[in-house]
Each structure stands twice: as structure tokens, then as C-alpha cells.
Protein backbone atom coordinates (compact mmCIF):
# COMPACT_ATOMS: atom_id res chain seq x y z
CA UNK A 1 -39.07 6.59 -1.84
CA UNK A 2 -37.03 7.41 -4.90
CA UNK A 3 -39.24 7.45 -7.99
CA UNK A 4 -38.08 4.91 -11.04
CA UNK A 5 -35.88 6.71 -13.61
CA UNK A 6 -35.23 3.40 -15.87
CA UNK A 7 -34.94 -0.15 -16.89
CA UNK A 8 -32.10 -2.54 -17.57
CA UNK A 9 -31.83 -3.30 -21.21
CA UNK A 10 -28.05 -5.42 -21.21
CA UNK A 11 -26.26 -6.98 -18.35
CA UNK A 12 -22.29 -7.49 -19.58
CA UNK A 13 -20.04 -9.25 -16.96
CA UNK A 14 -19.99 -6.27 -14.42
CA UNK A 15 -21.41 -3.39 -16.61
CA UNK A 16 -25.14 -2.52 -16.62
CA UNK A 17 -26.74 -0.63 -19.44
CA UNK A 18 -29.83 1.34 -18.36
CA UNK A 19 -32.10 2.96 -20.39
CA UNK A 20 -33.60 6.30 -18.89
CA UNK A 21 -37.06 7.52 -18.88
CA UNK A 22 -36.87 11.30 -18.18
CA UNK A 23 -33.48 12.23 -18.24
CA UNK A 24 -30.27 10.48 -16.92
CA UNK A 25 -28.94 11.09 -13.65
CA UNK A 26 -25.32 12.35 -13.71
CA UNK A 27 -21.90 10.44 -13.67
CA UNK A 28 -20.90 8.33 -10.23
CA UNK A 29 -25.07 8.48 -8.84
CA UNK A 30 -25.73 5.54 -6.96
CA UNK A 31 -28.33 3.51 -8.07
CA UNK A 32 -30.00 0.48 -6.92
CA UNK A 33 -32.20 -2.35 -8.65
CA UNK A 34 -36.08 -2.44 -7.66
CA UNK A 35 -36.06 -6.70 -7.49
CA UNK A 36 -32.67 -7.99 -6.54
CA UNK A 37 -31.56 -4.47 -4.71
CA UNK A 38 -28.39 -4.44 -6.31
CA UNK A 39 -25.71 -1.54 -6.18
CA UNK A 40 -24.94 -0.03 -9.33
CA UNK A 41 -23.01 3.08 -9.89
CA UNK A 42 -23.23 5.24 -12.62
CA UNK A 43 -19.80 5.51 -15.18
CA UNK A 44 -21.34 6.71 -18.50
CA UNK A 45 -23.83 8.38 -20.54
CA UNK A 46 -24.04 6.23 -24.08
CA UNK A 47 -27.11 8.04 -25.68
CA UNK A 48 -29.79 10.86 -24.63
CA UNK A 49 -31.16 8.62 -23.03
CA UNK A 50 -28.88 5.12 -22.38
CA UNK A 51 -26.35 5.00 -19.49
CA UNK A 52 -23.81 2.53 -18.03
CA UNK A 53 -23.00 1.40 -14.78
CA UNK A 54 -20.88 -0.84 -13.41
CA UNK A 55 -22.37 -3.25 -10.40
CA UNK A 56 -21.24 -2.78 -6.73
CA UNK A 57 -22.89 -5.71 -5.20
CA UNK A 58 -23.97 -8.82 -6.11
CA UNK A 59 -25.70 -8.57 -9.53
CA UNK A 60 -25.81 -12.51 -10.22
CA UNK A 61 -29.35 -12.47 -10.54
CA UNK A 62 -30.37 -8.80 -12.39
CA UNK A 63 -32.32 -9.83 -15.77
CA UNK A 64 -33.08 -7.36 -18.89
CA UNK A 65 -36.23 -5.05 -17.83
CA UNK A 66 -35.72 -4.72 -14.13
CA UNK A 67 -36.44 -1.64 -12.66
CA UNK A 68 -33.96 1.00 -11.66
CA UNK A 69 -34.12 3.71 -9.01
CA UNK A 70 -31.29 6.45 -7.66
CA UNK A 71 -30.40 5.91 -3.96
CA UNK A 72 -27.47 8.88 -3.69
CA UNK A 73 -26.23 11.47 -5.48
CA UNK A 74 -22.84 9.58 -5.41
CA UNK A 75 -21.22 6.69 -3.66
CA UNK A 76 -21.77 6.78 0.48
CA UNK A 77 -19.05 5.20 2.79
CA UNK A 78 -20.21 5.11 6.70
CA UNK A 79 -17.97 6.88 9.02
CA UNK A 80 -18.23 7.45 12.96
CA UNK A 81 -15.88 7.74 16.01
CA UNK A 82 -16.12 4.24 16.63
CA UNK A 83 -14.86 3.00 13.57
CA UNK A 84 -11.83 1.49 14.14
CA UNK A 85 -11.24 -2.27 14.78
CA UNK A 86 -13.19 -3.69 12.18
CA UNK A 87 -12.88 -4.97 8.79
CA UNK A 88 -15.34 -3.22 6.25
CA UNK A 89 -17.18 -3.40 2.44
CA UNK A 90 -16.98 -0.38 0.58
CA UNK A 91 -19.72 1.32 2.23
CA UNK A 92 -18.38 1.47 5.59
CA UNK A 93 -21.06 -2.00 6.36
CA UNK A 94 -19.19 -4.47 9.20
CA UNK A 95 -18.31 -7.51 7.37
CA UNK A 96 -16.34 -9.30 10.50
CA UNK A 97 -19.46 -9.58 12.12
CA UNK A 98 -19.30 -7.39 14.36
CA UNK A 99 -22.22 -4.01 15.28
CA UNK A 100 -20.66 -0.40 14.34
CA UNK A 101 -22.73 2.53 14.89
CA UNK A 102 -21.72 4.43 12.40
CA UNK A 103 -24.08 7.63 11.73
CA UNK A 104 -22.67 9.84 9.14
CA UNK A 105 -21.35 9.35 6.20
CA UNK A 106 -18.87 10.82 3.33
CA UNK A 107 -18.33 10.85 -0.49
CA UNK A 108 -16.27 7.96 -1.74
CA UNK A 109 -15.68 10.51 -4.73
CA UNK A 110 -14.32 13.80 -2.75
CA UNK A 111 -12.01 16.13 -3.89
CA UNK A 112 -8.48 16.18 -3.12
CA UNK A 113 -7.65 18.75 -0.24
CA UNK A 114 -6.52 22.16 -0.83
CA UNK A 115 -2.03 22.09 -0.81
CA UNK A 116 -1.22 23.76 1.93
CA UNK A 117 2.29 24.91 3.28
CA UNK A 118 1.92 25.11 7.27
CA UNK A 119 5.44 24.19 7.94
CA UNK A 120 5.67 21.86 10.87
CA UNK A 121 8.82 20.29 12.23
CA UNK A 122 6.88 16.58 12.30
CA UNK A 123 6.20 17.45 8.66
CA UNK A 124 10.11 17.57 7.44
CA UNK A 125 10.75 14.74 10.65
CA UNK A 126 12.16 10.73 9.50
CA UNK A 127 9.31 8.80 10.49
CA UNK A 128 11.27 5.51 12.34
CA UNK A 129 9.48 2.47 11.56
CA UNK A 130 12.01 0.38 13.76
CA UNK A 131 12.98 -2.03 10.47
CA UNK A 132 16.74 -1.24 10.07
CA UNK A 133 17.31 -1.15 6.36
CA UNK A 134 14.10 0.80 5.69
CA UNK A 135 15.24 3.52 8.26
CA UNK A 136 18.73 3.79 6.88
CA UNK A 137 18.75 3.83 3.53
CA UNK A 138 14.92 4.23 2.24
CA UNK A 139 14.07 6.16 5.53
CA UNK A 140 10.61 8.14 4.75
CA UNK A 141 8.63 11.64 6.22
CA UNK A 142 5.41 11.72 7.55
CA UNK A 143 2.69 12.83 4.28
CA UNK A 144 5.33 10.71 2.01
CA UNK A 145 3.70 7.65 -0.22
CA UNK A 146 6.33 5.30 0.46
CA UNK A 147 5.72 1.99 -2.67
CA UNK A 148 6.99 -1.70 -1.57
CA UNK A 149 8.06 -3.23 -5.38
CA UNK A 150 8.55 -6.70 -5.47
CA UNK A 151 6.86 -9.90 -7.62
CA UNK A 152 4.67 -12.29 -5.91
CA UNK A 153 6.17 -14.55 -2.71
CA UNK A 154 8.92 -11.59 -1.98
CA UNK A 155 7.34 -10.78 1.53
CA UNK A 156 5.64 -7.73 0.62
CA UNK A 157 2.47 -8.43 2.58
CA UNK A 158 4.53 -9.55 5.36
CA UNK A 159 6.26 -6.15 5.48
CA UNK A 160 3.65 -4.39 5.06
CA UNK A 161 2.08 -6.25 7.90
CA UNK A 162 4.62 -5.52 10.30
CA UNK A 163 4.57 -1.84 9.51
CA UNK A 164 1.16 -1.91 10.52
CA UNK A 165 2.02 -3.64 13.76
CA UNK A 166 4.90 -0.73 14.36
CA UNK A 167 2.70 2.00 13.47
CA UNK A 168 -0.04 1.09 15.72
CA UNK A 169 2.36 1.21 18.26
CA UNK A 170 2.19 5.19 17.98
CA UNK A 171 0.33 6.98 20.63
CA UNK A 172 -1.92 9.20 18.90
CA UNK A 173 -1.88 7.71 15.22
CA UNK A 174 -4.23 5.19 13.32
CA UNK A 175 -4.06 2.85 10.55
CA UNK A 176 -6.79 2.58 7.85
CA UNK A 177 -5.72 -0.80 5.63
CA UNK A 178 -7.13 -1.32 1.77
CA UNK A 179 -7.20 -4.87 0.31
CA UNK A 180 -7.38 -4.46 -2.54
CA UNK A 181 -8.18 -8.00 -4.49
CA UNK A 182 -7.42 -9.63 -1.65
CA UNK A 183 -7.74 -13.44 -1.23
CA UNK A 184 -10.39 -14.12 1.33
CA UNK A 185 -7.68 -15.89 3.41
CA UNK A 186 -5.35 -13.52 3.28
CA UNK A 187 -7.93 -10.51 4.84
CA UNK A 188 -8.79 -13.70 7.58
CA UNK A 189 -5.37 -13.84 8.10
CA UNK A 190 -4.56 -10.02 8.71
CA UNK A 191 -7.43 -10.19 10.72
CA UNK A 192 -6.27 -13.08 12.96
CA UNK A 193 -2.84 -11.33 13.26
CA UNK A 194 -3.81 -7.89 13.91
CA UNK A 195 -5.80 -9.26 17.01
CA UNK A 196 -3.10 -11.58 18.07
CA UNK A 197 -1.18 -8.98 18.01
CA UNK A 198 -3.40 -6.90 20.11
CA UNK A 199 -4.00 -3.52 17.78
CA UNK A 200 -6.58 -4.34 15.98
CA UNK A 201 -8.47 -1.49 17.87
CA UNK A 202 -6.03 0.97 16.43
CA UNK A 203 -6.92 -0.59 12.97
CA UNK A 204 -9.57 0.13 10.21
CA UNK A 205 -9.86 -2.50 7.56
CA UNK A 206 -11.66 -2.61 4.49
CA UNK A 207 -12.11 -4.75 1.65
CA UNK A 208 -12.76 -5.42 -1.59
CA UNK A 209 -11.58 -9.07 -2.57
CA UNK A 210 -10.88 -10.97 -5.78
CA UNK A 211 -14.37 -12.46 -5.87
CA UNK A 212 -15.72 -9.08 -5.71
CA UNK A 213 -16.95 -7.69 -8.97
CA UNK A 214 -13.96 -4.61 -10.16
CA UNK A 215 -15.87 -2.04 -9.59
CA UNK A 216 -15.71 -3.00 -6.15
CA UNK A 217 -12.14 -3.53 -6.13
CA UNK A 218 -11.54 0.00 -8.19
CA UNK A 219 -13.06 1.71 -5.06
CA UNK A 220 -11.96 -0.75 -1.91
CA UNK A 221 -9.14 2.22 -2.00
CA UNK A 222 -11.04 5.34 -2.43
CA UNK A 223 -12.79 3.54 0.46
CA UNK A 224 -10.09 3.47 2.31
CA UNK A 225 -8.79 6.99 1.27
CA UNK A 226 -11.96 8.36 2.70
CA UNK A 227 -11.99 7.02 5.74
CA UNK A 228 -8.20 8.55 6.64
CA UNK A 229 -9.41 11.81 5.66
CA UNK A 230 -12.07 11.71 8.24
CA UNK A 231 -10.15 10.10 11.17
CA UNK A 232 -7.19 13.20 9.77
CA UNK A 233 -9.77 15.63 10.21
CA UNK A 234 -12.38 14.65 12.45
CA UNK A 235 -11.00 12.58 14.92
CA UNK A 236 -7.42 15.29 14.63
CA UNK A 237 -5.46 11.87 14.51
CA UNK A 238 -1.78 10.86 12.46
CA UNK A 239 -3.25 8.23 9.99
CA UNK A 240 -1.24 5.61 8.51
CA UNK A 241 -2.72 4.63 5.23
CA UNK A 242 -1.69 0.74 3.94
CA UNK A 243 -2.98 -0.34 0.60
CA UNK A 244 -2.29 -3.82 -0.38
CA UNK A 245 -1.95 -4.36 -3.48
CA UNK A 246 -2.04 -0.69 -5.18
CA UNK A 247 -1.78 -2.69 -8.85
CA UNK A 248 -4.84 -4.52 -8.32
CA UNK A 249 -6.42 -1.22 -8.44
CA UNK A 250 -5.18 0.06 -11.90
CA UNK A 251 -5.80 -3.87 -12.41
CA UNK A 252 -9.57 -3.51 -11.77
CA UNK A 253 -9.61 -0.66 -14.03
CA UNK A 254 -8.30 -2.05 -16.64
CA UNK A 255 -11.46 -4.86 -16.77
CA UNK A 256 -14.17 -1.95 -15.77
CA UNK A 257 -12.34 -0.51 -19.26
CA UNK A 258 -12.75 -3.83 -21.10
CA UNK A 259 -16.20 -4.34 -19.91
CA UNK A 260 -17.17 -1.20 -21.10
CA UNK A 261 -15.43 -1.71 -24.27
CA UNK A 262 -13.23 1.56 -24.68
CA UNK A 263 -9.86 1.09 -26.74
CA UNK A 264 -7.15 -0.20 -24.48
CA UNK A 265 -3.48 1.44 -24.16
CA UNK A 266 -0.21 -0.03 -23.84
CA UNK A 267 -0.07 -4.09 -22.81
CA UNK A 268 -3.72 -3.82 -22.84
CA UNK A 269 -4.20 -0.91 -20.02
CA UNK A 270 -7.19 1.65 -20.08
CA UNK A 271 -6.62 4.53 -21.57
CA UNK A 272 -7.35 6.13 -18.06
CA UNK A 273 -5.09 4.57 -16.16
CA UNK A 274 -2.84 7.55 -15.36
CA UNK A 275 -5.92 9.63 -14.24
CA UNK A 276 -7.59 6.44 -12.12
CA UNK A 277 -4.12 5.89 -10.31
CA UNK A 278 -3.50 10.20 -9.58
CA UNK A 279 -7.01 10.50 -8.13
CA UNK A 280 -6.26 8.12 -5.55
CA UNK A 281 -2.82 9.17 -5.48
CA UNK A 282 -3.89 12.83 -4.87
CA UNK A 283 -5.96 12.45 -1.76
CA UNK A 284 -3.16 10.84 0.33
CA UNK A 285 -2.16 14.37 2.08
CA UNK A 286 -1.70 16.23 5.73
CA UNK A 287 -4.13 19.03 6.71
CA UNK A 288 -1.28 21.11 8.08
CA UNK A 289 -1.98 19.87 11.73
CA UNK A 290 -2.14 16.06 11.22
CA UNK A 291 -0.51 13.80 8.38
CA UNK A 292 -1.61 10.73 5.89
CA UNK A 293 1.46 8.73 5.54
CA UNK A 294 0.47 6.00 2.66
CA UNK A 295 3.00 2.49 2.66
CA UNK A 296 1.57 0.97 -0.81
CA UNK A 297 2.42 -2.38 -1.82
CA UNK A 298 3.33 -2.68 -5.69
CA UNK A 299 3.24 -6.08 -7.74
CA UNK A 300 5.63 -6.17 -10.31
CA UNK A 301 4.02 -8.25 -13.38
CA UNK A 302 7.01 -10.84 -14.49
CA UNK A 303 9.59 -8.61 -12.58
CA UNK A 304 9.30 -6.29 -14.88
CA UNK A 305 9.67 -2.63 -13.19
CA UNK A 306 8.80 -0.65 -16.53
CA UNK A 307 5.04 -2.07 -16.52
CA UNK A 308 2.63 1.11 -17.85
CA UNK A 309 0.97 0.49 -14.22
CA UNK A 310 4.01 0.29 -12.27
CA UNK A 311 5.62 3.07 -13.75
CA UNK A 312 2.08 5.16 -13.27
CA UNK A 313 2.47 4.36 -9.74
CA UNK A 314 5.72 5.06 -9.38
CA UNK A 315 6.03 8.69 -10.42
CA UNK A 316 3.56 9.73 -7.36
CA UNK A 317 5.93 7.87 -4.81
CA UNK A 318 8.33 9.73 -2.53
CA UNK A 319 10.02 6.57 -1.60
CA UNK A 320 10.53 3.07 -3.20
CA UNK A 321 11.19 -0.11 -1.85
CA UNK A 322 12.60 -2.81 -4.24
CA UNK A 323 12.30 -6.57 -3.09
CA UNK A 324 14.38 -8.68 -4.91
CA UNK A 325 13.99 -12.80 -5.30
CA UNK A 326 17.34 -13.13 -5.53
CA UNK A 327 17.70 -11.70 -2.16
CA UNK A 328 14.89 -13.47 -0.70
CA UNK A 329 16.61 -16.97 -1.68
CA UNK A 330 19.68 -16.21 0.25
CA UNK A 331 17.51 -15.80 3.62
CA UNK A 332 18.02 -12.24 3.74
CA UNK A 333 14.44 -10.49 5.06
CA UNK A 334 13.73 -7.85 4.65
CA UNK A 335 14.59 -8.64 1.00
CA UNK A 336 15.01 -5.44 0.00
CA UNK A 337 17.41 -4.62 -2.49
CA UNK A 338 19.30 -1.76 -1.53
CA UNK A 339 20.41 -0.34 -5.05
CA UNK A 340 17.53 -0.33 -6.80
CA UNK A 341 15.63 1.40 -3.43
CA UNK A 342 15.71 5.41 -3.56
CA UNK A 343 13.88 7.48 -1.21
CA UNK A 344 13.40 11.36 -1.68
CA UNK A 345 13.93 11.97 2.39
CA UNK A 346 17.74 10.65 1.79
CA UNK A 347 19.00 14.22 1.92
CA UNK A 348 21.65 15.38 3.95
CA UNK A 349 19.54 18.71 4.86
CA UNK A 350 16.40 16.17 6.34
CA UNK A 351 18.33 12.94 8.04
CA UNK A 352 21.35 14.88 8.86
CA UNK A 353 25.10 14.76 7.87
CA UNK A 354 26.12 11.28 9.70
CA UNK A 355 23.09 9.54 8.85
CA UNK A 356 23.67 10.81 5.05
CA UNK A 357 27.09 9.80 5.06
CA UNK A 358 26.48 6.39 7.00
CA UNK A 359 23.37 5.45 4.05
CA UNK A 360 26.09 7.08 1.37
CA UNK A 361 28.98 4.59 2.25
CA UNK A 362 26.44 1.78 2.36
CA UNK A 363 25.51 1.84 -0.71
CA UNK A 364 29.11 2.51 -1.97
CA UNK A 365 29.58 -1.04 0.21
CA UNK A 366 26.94 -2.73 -2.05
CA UNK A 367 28.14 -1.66 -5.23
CA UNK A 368 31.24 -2.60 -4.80
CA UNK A 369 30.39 -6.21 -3.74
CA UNK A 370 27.94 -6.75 -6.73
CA UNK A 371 31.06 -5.88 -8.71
CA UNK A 372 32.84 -8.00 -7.49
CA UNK A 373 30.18 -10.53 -6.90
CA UNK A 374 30.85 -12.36 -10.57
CA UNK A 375 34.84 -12.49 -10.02
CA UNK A 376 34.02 -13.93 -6.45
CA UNK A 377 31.38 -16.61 -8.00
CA UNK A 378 33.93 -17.67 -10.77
CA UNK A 379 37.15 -17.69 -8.38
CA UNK A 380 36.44 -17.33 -4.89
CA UNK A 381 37.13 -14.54 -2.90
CA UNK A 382 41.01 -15.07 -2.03
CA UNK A 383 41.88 -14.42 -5.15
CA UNK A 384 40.91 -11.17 -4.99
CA UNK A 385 43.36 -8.45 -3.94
CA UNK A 386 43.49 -7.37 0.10
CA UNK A 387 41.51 -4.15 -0.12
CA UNK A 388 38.51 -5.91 -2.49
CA UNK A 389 38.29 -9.15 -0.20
CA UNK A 390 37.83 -7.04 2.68
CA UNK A 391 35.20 -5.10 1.19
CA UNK A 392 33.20 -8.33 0.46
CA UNK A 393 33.72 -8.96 3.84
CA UNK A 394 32.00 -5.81 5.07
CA UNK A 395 29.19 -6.11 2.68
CA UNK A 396 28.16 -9.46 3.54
CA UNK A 397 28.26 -8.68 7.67
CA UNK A 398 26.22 -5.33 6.34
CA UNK A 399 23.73 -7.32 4.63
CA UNK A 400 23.51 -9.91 7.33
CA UNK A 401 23.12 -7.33 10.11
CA UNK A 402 19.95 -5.69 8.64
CA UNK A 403 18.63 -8.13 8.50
CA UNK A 404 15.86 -8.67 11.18
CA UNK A 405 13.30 -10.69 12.82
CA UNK A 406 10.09 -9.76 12.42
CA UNK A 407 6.86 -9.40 15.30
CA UNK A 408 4.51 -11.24 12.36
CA UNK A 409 6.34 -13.74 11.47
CA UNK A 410 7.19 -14.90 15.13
CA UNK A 411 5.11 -17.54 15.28
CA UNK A 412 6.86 -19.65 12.45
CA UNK A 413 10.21 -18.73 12.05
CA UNK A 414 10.81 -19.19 15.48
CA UNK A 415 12.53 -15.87 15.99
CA UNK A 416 11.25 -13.09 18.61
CA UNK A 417 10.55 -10.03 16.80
CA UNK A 418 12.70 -6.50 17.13
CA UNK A 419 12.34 -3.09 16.93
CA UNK A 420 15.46 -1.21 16.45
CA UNK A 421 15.80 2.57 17.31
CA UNK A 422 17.21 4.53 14.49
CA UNK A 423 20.41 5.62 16.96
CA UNK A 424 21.01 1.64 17.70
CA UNK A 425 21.08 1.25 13.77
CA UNK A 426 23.55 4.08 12.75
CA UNK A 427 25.85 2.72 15.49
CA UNK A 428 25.85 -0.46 14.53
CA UNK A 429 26.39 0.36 10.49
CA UNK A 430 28.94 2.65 11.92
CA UNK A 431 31.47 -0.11 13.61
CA UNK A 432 30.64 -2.93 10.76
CA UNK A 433 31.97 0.42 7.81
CA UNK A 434 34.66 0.96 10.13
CA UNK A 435 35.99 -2.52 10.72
CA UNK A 436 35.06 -3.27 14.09
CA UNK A 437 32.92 -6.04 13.47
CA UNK A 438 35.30 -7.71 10.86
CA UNK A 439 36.06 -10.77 13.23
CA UNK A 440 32.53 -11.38 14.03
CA UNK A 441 31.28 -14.37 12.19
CA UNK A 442 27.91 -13.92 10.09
CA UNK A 443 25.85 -16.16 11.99
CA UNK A 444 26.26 -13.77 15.05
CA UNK A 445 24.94 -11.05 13.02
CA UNK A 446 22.23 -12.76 10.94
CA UNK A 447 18.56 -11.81 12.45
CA UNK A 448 19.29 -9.60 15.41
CA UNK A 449 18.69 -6.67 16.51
CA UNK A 450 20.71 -3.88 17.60
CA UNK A 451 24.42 -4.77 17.78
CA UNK A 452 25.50 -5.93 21.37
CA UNK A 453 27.36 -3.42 23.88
């Protein structure tokens, strides 16, 4: 049994201060309370002989003199080639009640993988998700970190979900899922769906909710993060990683910073919060033989896309997905809004020329119409000459046909979910550009599929 290295002299919020006996063990040890066996992990070293630590378990109950002992050198998560199909804690402990025999274990805290340059025709290869407007115009590789930006009730969870539910679909790959200050209804929910849906055994789950204490939900991530480098390396599988909501991270940060009383940055941020978001960021990678592919969902505080956090997270994306409200209120789901969406694998050299050129005219389409979109709200759209009017036209039966009915959201919106081939797509953008589909009324193109023969 470890030997006691120290007593708690302050309990604030989440943060416990320790003070040492001989020595202080170094930064991110695991320690653990004599009495009340609660998780604490270490963050800083105050004095010679006084550290900090911020609690990873329930600390309700820890008073001022308890006894402190070190369990690991740093944070363990469980890991095993059973682990998918469950929902975990940050330690890799079943929390859906289920029994895992899990046997070894890894560092929550490992370093990033070397960069290596095995080229790989998967590698440079669009990943189709079957979701038309993602795979046409914000189309993504595997290894890309692909961010879903949109403010709360946009459907980002919901699109996120169904990406899960297309991924799994994949013959050799897995999904690892972070929830990241989840509600406890919404990880219930997933849960329920997931199994509904039948591949929840093609699913890893893990958790660290909003009642958790943040240093929980700062590493329900790196959790997560861990476990797709094992089933990448160890169980040689293509890993989907899905982190819901990636702010709440660089949220929980921000109150481990408060607690510990360092001097915020900008809007109140810790000072940190570039390094806390890269060192996550950093670890989503291939091997050279098998692939991490992270989909990230992004709140946007008040809508505001220039938030310090958001704009952290966004310069380690390779593709970003706007949702927009406004597009959401017109019915249109996926709401995402196509001009404010960029995506690094929309070169001619990766998608090739006629899917380059088909995405290119598209968003010419788009522009256009919100140009015009003021004149048309104002006077209607016969006022407007020939050649604009029918560009309206072509832009609404665009936005209407990607449109699509999700597999998750079957079960109250009454519509059958899709999945649409990247070929079916193309061809379909291809006759509405070219004018083929101007006598076809919107209803007949609103939530379908691929366009009929």
C-alpha cells in the first residue's frame, strides 16, 4: 500500500490544496484520499512543500486534515479488446451497468504520436458520409478534424448523431464518442439511439457530464482520445473520433483556471487555453496504416464565431461546418450554411475536376441568391430581370434538394432516413445547375434522397 505523502489543508470548489510531508510528487500524479477515497489529480506545485489538485470524483465530503496517498504516476484509463459497446467514466469504469473486462490500461496524459508521411491512397481519399451537402461542398479526408459550428437548438447533436450511425456502418472502423458536459439525458438518449439503431457494439462512449466536477469534464476528451489511439493501434482498426461539445472542454478549463485563481485572458478565458485545446487537438492522428478521423461539435457563445475559444478551435480544423438559425427556421436540415462552410479537401487535385466544379458553381448559386435575397424580400421575385429570377429558382430547388431525412430523427419527423452515394449527389446537383429540374416543384425535392431516374 502506498505510504501517506500529505494532508489536505483547503478544499476550494473543485481544487484541493495539499500540504506535503517529504517532498511533492510531480505534476498530473494521481492521488487518492485515505477516508472518502476520492480522486484527485495533481495540477500544481504552490510552495516547497504545498501542491494543488483538482478533484476527479466525488469530493463532497473531503474535510481539512484528511490524509492523502499517490495511487499512479499519472491518470489511468482501462482499455481491452472488448471495449466497445459501452458508455464509460474517465477511467475506462462501465457506467451503463454493464461488466467489461478490461485488463490493461494507458496514460490519459500520452504524448502525441510521432508525424509520419506513409503516403496511402485512403489517406488523400473523400471519406463519404452519405449526407449530401456535407459530401459536396464540406466533403472531408480520413485523419481530417472536421468542426460542426452552430449555437444551441441548430441540430448539431443530431448531426453528429447520425454521422455516428453512418460511420458505424463501415466494415472495419470504430467510433469512440466524448460527452463532454453532457446532460445526463442527452448521454441516455445517445445511448437509447445507438442501440435502437443496432451499432452500439461498434461504439465506445464515455462521459464526463455537467454535474461532474471540470476536471472531469477537462479530461472526458483526453479520455476519449486515448482510447482511439489504442483501438488505432492495437486493435489495427479506422477510428472515428466524435466529441460533443469540444467548447465545453476549453469551458471546463476556464473554471479549473478560476478555481485555481490564475489571471484570466480575453472574455474571461485561461491564459492556457490555446495550449489545453492543441494537446487534445494534437493527438487526433493516423499511424500510417490506420486513421483517427475526429467530427467535433463547436458551440458558438451568442453566435458569435470570433469567441477566443472558438477561434482556438478553429485554427486546428481541416474542415468547418457552419449551422445557421436562420436556415434551421426555414425547415432546411441539415442547416448548414453553405457560405460560411470551407473545407481544406475542396481541391480540385483531391475530389477531382467535376466534383470541384459542381461544389464551385454551387456556391456561385448561393451567392447570388443571398444577393438577391433583399431585392426579392422587398419586391418579389418577378420583378427581377429573366436571368436573376431564374437563378433564385435554381438556388432554392438546390437548397431544397440537399436537404435530407435523417436515420435519427426517423422516429419523429416521420420521414425514413437516406443515405446518398456521393455519384447519386453530383448527378443530381448536376441536372438542378443545368436546368433540368427547373419545372419540378420544391415540395418534390424537399427531404429526399437521390434524385429519381
Amino acid at each position: 500500500m502506498s505510504k501517506v505523502i500529505g494532508t489536505v489543508t483547503a478544499v476550494r470548489g473543485g481544487v484541493i490544496e495539499i500540504t506535503c510531508i517529504d517532498g511533492v510528487p510531480p505534476a498530473r500524479s494521481l492521488l487518492v484520499t485515505v477516508e472518502q477515497q476520492s480522486l484527485l489529480e495533481v495540477v500544481e506545485q504552490v510552495t516547497n512543500d504545498t501542491i494543488r489538485a483538482v478533484a476527479l470524483s466525488r469530493f463532497s465530503y473531503v474535510e481539512r486534515g484528511e490524509s492523502v496517498m499517490v495511487q499512479e504516476s499519472s491518470v489511468q484509463i482501462a482499455v481491452g479488446p472488448d471495449i466497445l459497446g459501452h458508455a464509460y467514466n474517465i477511467f475506462g469504469e462501465p457506467i451503463d451497468g454493464s461488466r467489461v473486462d478490461l485488463r490493461e490500461s494507458r496514460s490519459l496524459h500520452a504524448q502525441p504520436a510521432a508525424w509520419s508521411r506513409v503516403e496511402s491512397a485512403n489517406e488523400y481519399g473523400i471519406l463519404e458520409t452519405g449526407i449530401k451537402v456535407i459530401d459536396v461542398l464540406t466533403p472531408f479526408r480520413f485523419n481530417d478534424r472536421v468542426g460542426l459550428f452552430g449555437g444551441a437548438g441548430v441540430g448539431k447533436t443530431v448531426l453528429i448523431t447520425e454521422l455516428i450511425h453512418n460511420s458505424a456502418l463501415s466494415d472495419e472502423g470504430a467510433a469512440v464518442f466524448a460527452g463532454i458536459g453532457e446532460r445526463i439525458r442527452e448521454g441516455n438518449d445517445l445511448i437509447t439511439i445507438l442501440r435502437d439503431l443496432k451499432i452500439m457494439e461498434k461504439t465506445a462512449l464515455y462521459f464526463g457530464e455537467m454535474d461532474k466536477s471540470p476536471g472531469v469534464r477537462a479530461r472526458a476528451g483526453l479520455a476519449a482520445v486515448t482510447v482511439a489511439e489504442y483501438i488505432r493501434d492495437e486493435l489495427d482498426k479506422d477510428v472515428f473520433l466524435f466529441i460533443d461539445n469540444i467548447f465545453r472542454h476549453a469551458m471546463a478549463g476556464m473554471e479549473v483556471g478560476a478555481m485555481l485563481g490564475h489571471v484570466p485572458s480575453e472574455l474571461g478565458y485561461q491564459a492556457t487555453l490555446e495550449y489545453e485545446i492543441s494537446r487534445l487537438q494534437e493527438r487526433i492522428r493516423g499511424n500510417g496504416r490506420r486513421h483517427i478521423t475526429s467530427l467535433q461539435t463547436v458551440y458558438v457563445p451568442a453566435d458569435d464565431i470570433t469567441d477566443p475559444a472558438v477561434a482556438a478551435i478553429f485554427s486546428h480544423l481541416d474542415t468547418s461546418i457552419v449551422l445557421s438559425r436562420d436556415i434551421a427556421a426555414k425547415g432546411v436540415y441539415p442547416a448548414v450554411d453553405v457560405l460560411r462552410s470551407s473545407a481544406h479537401a475542396l481541391d480540385e487535385e483531391i475530389v477531382g475536376a467535376r466534383h470541384y466544379e459542381i461544389a464551385t458553381d454551387i456556391r456561385a448559386l448561393y451567392q447570388k441568391y443571398e444577393e438577391l435575397s433583399h431585392i426579392i424580400a422587398i419586391l418579389g421575385i418577378e420583378e427581377l430581370p429573366k436571368a436573376d429570377q431564374l437563378a433564385a429558382k435554381r438556388a432554392e430547388r438546390m437548397q431544397r434538394f440537399l436537404t435530407q431525412p435523417l436515420f435519427v430523427t426517423e422516429h419523429f419527423s416521420g420521414h425514413k432516413g437516406v443515405s446518398v452515394s456521393l455519384e447519386d449527389t453530383l448527378t443530381g446537383c448536376e441536372q438542378i445547375l443545368s436546368g433540368a429540374c427547373d419545372d419540378v416543384s420544391l415540395d418534390e425535392l424537399y427531404m429526399i434522397g437521390a434524385l429519381p431516374k
